[in-house]
N, C-alpha and C. Protein backbone atom coordinates (compact mmCIF):
# COMPACT_ATOMS: atom_id res chain seq x y z
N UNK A 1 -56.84 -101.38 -256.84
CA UNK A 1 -57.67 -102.56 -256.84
C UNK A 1 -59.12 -102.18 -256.57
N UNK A 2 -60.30 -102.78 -257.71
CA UNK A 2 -61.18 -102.64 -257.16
C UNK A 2 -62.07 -103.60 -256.02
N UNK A 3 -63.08 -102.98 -255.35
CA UNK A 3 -63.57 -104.14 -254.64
C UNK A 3 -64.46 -104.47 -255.06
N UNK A 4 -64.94 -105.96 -255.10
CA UNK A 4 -66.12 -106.43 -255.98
C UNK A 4 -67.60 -105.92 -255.65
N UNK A 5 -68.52 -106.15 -256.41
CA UNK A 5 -69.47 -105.87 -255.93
C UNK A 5 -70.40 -106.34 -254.82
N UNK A 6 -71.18 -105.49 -254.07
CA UNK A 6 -71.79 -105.61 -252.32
C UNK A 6 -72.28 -107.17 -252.97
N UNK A 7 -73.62 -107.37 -253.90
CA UNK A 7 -73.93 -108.57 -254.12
C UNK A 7 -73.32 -110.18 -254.20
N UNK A 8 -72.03 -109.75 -254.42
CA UNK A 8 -70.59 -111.04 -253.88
C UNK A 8 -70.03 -110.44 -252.76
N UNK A 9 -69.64 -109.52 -252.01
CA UNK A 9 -68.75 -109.42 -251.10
C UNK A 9 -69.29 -109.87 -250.24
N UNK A 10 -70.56 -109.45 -249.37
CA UNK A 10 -71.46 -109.56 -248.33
C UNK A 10 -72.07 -110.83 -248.22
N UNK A 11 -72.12 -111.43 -249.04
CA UNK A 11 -72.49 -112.79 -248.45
C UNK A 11 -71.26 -113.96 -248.33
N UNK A 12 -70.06 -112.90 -249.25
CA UNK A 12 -68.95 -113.86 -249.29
C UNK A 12 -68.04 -113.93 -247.84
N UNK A 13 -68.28 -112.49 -247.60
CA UNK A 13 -67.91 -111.95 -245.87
C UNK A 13 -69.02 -112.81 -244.80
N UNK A 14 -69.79 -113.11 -244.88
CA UNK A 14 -70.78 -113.50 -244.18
C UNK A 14 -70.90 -115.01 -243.73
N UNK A 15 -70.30 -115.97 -245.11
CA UNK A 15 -70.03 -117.31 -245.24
C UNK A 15 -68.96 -117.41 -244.49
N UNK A 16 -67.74 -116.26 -245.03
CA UNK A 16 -66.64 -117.01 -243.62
C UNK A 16 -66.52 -116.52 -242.37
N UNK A 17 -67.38 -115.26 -242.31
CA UNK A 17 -67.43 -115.05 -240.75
C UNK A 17 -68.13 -116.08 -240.11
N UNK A 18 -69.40 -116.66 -240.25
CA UNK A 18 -70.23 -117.45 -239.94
C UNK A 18 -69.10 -118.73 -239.46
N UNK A 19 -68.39 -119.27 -240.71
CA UNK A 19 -67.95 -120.61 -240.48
C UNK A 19 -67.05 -120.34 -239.26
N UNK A 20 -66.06 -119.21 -239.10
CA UNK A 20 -65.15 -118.84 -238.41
C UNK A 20 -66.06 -118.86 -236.85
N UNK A 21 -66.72 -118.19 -237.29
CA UNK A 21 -67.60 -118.11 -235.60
C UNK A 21 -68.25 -119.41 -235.01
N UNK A 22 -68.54 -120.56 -235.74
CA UNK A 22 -68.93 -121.47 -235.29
C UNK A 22 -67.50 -122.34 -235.36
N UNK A 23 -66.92 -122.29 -236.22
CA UNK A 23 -65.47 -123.47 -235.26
C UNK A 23 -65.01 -122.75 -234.39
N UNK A 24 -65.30 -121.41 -234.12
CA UNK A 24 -64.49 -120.88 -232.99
C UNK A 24 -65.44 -121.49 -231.02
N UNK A 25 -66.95 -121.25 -231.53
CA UNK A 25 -67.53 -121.90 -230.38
C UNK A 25 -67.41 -123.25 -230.42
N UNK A 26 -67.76 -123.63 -231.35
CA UNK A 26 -66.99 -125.94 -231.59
C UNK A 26 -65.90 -125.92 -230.62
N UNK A 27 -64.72 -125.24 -230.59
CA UNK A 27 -63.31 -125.20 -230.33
C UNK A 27 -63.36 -125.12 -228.76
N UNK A 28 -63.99 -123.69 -228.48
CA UNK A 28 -63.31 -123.19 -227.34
C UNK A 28 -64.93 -122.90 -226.43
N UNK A 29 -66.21 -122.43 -226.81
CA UNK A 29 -67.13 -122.05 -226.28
C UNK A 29 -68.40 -122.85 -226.04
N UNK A 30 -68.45 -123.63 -226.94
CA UNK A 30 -70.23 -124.57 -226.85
C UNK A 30 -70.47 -124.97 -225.30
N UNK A 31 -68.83 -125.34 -224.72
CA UNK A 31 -69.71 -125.50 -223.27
C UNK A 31 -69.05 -125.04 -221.67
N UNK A 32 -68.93 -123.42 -223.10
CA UNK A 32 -68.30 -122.63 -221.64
C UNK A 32 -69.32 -121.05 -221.84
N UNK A 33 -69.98 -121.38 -222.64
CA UNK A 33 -70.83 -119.96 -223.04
C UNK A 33 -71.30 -119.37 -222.29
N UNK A 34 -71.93 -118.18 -221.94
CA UNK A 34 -72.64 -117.72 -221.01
C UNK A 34 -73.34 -116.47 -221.80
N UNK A 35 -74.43 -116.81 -221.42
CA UNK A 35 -75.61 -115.64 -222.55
C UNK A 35 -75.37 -114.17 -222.19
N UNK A 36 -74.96 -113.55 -220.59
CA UNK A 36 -74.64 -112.43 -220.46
C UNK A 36 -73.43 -111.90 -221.17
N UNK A 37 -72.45 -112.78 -221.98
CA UNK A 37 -71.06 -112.36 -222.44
C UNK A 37 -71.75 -112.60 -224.20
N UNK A 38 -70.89 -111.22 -224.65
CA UNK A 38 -70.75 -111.23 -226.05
C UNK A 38 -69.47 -111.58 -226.79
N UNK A 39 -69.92 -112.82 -227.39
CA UNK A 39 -68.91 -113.53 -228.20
C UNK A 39 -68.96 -113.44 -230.01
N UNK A 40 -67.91 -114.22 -230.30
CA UNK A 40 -68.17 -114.19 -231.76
C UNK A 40 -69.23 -114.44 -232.75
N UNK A 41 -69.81 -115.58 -231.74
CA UNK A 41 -71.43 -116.55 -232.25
C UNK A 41 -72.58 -115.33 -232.18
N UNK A 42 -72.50 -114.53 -230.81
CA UNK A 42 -73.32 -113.27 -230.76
C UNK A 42 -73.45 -112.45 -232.07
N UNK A 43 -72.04 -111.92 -232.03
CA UNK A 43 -72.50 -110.95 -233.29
C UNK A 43 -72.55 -111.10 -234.72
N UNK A 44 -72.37 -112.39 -234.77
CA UNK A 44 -72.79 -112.77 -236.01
C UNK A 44 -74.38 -113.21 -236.01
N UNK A 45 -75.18 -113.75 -235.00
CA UNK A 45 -76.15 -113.84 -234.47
C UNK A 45 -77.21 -112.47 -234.85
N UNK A 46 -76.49 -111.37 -234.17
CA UNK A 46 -77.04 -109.78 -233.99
C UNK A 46 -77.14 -109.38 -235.79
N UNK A 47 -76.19 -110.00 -236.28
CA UNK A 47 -75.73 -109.52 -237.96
C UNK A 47 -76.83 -110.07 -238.88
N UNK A 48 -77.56 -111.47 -238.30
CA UNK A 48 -78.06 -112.23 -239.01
C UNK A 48 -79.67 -112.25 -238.72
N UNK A 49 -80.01 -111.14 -237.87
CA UNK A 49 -81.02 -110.95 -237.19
C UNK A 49 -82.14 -111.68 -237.55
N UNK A 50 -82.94 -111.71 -238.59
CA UNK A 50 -84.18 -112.54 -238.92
C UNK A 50 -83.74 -113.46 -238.90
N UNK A 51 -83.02 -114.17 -239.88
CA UNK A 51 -82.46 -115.65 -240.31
C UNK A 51 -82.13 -116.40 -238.63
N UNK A 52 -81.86 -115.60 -238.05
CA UNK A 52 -81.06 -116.53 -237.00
C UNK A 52 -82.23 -116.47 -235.76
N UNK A 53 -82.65 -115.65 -235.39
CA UNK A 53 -84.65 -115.91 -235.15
C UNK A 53 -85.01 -117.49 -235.06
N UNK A 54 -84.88 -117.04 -236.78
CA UNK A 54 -85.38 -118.85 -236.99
C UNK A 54 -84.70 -119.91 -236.55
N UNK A 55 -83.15 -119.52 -237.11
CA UNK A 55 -82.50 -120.70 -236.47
C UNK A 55 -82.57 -121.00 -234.97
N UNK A 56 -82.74 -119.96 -234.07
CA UNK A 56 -82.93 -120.13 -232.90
C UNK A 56 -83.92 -120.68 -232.38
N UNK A 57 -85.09 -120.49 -233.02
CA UNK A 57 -86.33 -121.45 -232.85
C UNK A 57 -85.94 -122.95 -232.98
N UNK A 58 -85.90 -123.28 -234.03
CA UNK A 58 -85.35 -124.38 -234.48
C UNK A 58 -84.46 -125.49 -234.00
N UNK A 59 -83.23 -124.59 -233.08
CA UNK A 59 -82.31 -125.20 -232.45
C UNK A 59 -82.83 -125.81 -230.83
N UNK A 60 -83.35 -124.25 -230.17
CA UNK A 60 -83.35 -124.16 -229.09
C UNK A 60 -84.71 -124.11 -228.27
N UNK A 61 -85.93 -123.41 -229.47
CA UNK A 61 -87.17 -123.14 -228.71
C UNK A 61 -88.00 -124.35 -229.17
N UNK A 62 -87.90 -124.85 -230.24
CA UNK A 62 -88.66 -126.43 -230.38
C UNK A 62 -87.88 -127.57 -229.95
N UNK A 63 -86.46 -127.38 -229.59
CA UNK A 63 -85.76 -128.70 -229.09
C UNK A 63 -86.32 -128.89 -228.31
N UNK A 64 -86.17 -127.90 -226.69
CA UNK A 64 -86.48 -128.23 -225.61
C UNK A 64 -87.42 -128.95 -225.07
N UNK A 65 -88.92 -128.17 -226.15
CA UNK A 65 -90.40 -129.07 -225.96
C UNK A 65 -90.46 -130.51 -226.31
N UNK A 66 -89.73 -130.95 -227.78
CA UNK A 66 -89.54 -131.78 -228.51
C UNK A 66 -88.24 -133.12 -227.82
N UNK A 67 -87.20 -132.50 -227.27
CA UNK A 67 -86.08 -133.51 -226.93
C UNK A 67 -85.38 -132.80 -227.66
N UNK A 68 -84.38 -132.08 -227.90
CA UNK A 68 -82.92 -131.84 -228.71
C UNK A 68 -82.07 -132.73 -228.66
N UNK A 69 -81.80 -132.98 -230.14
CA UNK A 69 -80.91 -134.12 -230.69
C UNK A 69 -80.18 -133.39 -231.51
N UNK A 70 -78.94 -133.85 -231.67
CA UNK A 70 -77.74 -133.18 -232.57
C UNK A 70 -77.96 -133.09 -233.83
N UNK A 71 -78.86 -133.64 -234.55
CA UNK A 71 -79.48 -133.65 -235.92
C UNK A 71 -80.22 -132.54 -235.78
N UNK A 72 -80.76 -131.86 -234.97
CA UNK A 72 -81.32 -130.58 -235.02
C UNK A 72 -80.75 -129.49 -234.42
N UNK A 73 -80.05 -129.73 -233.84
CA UNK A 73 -79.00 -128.80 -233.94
C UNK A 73 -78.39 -128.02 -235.18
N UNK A 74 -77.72 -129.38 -235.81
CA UNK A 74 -77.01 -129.60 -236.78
C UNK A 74 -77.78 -128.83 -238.13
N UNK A 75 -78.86 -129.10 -238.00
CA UNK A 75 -79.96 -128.56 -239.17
C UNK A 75 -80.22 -127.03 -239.09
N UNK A 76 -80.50 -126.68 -237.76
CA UNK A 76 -80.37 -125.55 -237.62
C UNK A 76 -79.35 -124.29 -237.71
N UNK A 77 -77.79 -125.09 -237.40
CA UNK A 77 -77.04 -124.26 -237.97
C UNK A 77 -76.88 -124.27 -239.13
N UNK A 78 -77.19 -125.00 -240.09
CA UNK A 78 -77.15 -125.05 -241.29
C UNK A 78 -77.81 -124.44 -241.96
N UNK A 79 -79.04 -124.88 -241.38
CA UNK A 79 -80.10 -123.23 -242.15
C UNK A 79 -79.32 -122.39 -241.97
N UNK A 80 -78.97 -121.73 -240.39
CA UNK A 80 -78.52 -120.52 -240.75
C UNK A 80 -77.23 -120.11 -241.32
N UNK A 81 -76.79 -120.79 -241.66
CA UNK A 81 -75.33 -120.80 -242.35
C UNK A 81 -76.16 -120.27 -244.00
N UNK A 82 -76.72 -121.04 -244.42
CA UNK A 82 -77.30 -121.24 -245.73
C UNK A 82 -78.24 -120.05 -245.64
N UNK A 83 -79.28 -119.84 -244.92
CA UNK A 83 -80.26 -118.75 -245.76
C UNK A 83 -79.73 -117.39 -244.92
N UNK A 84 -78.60 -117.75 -244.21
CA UNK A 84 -78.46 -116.27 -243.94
C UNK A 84 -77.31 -115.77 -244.86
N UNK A 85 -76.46 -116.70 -245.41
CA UNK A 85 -75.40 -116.33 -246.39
C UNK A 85 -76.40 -115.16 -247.85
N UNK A 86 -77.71 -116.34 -248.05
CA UNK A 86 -79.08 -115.54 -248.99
C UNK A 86 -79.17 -114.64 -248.77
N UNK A 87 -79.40 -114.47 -247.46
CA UNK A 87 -80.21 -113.20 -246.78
C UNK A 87 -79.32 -111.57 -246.99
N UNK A 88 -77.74 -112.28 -247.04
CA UNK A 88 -76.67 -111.24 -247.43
C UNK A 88 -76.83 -110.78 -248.48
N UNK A 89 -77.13 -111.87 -249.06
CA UNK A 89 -76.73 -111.30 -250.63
C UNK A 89 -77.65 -110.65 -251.41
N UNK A 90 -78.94 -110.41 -250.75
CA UNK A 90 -79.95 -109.52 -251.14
C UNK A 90 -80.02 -108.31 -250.13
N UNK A 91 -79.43 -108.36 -249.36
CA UNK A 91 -78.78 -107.37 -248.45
C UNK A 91 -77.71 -106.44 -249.54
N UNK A 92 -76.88 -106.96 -249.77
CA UNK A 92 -75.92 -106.93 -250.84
C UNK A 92 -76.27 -105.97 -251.91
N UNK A 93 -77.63 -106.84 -252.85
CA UNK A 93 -78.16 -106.07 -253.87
C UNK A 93 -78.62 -104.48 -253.69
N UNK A 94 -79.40 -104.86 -252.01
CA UNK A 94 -79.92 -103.16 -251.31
C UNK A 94 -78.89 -102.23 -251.34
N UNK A 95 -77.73 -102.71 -250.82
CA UNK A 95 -76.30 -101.97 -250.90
C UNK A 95 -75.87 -101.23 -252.34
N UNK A 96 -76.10 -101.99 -253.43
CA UNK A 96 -75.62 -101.34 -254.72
C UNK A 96 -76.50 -100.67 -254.81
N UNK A 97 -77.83 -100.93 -254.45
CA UNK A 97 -79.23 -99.64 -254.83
C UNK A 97 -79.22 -98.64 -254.25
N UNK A 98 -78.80 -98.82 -253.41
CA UNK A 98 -78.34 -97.16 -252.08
C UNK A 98 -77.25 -96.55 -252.73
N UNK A 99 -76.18 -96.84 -252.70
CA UNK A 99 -75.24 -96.81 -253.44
C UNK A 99 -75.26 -96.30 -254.85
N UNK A 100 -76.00 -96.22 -255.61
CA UNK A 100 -76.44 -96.14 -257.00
C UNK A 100 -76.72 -94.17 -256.75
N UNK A 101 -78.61 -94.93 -256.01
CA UNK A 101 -79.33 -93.56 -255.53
C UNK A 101 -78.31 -92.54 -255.27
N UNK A 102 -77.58 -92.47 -254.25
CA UNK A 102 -76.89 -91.63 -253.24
C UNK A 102 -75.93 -91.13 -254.71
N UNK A 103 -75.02 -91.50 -255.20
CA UNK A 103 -74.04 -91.42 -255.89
C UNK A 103 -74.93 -90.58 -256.99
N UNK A 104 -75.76 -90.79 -257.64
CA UNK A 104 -76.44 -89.63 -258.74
C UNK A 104 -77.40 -88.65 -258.12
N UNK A 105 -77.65 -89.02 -256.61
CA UNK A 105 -77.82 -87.54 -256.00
C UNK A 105 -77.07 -86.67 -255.81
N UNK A 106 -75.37 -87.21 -255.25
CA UNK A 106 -74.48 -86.09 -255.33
C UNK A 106 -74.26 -85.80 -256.56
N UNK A 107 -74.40 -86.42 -257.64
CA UNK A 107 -74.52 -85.98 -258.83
C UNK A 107 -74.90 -85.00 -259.26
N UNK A 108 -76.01 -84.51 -258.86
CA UNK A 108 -76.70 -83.91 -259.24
C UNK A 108 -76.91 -82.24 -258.90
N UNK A 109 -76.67 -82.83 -257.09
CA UNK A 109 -76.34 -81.95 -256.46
C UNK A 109 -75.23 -81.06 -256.89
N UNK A 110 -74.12 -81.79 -256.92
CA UNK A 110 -72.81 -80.74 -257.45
C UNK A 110 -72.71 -80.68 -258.62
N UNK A 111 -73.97 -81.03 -259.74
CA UNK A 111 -73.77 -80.46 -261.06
C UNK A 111 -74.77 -79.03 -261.01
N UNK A 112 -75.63 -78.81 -259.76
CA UNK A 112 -76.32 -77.60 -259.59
C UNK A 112 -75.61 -76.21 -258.83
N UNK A 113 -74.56 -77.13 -258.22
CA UNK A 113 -73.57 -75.95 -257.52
C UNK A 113 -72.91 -75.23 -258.59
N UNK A 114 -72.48 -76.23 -259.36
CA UNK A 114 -71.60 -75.66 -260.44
C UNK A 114 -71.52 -74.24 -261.34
């Protein structure tokens, strides 16, 4: 079997880790969390590094000033659900280009050993 290409896998891996990690804090964590413990929301968080920046702004560093309401919450995980799923998938594309490079360097390499 082959595996599809990084440009579908990685954001396709990314969409359901994401969803998985947020019904998993919905479920069991939103209000038992504690920022010193690494959870599922974390490392998908750590995975999503820029994108989730923002979302964190968004959620947490303009709520507070502003009033946080569940509509911004709500918006915010959504961005990051949405432009970080993007953010994979041009992640993704970098993956086949590395991938490409590397593969006709050993190419090349062991057509000079030869």
């Amino acid at each position: 079997m082959r595996i599809p290409r990084a440009r579908i896998t990685a954001p396709a891996v990314h969409a359901c880790l994401f969803v998985l990690a947020y019904a998993y804090w919905l479920l069991f964590e939103s209000h038992a969390h504690h920022p010193g413990r690494l959870d599922l929301i974390t490392i998908v968080w750590i995975a999503d590094l820029p994108i989730s920046v923002l979302a964190s702004f968004m959620t947490l560093g303009i709520g507070f000033v502003a009033g946080i309401g569940r509509a911004q919450v709500a918006s915010g995980f959504i961005l990051w659900a949405v432009l970080g799923t993007i953010w994979w998938y041009f992640l993704g594309i970098s993956i086949e280009v590395w991938i490409r490079r590397l593969s006709k360097k050993a190419g090349t390499v062991r057509g000079l050993n030869s």
